[in-house]
Protein backbone atom coordinates (compact mmCIF):
# COMPACT_ATOMS: atom_id res chain seq x y z
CA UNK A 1 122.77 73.71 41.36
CA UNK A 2 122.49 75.43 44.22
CA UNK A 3 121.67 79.12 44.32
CA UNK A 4 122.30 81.25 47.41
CA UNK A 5 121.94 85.00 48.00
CA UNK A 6 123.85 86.91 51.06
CA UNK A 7 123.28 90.42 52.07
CA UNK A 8 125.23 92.51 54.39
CA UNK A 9 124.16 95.98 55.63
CA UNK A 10 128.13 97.35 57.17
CA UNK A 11 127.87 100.30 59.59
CA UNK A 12 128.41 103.54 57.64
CA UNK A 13 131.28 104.21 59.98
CA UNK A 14 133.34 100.55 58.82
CA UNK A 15 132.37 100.30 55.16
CA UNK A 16 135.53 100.15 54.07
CA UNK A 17 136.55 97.84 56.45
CA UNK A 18 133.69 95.32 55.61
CA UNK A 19 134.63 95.90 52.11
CA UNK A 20 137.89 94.19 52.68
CA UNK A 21 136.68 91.45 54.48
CA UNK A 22 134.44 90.39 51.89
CA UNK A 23 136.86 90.79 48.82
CA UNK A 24 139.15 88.42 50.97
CA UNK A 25 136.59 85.93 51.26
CA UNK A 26 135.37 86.30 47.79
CA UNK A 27 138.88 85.61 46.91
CA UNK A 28 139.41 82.69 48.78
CA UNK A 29 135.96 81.46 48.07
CA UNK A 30 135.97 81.45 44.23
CA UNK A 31 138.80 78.92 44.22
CA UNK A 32 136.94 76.49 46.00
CA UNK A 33 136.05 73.54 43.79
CA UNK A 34 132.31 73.41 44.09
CA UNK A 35 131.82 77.12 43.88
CA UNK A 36 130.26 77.80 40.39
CA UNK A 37 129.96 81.79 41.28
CA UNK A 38 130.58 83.65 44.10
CA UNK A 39 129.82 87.40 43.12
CA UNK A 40 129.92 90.82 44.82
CA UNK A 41 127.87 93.87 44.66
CA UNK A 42 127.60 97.08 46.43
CA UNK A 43 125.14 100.10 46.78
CA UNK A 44 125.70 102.91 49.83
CA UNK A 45 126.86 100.74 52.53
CA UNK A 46 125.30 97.14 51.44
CA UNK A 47 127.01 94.37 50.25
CA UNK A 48 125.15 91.41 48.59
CA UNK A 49 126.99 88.01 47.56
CA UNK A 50 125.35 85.84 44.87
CA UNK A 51 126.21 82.64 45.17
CA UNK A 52 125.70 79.42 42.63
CA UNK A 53 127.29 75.88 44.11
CA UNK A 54 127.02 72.76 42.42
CA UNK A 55 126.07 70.47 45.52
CA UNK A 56 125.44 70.55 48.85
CA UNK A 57 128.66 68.44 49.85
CA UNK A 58 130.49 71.66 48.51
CA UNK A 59 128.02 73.93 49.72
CA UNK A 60 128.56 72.14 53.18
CA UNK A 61 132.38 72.56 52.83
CA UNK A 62 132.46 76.14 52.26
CA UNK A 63 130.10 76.97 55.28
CA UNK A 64 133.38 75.25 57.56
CA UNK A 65 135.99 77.16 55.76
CA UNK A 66 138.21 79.05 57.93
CA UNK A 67 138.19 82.18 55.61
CA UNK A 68 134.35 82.35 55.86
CA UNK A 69 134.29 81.62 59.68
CA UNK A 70 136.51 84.70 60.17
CA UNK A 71 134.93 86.57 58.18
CA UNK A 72 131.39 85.85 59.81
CA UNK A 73 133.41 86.21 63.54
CA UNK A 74 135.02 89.81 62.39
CA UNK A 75 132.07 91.25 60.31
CA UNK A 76 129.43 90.98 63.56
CA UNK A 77 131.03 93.85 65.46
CA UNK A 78 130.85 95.90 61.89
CA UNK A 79 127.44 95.20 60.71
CA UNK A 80 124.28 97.12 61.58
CA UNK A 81 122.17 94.00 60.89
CA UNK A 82 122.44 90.24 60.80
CA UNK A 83 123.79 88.82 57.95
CA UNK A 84 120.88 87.45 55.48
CA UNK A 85 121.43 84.78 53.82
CA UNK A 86 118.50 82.89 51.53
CA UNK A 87 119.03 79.70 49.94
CA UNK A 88 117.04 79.85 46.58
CA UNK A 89 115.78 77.77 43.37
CA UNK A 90 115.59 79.48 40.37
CA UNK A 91 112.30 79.57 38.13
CA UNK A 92 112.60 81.15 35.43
C-alpha cells in the first residue's frame, strides 16, 4: 500500500474556486481502480488530500490522468504555494 499526502494552500481570493476543482478530481479519482482512498479535508483556505493506492502501477496511472493534469494546470494560477505532495509509509 501506498500512502500519499497532498496539501494545497488556495489564495483566499479563489477558495471556492479551488474547492471545485478538487471535489472534481476527488470524484473522478475515487473511481479509479487502484485508488484505495482518496480523501478531502479543509481548514481556512487549505485543502489536504489523503491518499492510500495499492501499487505503484496504479499510483503511476493516476499521476497521467487527464482529470488530475487539469487540475494541477488550472490550480497553479489559484494557489499561493506549490502544491505539496509527500509520499509516506505508515508505522504505526
Amino acid at each position: 500500500m501506498i500512502s500519499i499526502t497532498a496539501i494545497i494552500k488556495s489564495k483566499q481570493e479563489n477558495i471556492e474556486e479551488v474547492k471545485n476543482l478538487i471535489q472534481n478530481l476527488v470524484t473522478q479519482t475515487r473511481k479509479e481502480e487502484a485508488c484505495v482512498r482518496y480523501d478531502l479535508h479543509t481548514t481556512d483556505n487549505v485543502f489536504i488530500i489523503w491518499e492510500e493506492w495499492k501499487d505503484q502501477a496504479g499510483l503511476d496511472i493516476h499521476n497521467n490522468q487527464p482529470y488530475l493534469l487539469d487540475f494541477i494546470a488550472k490550480s497553479e494560477a489559484l494557489t499561493s504555494a506549490p502544491i505539496q505532495v509527500y509520499k509516506t509509509i505508515q508505522i504505526l
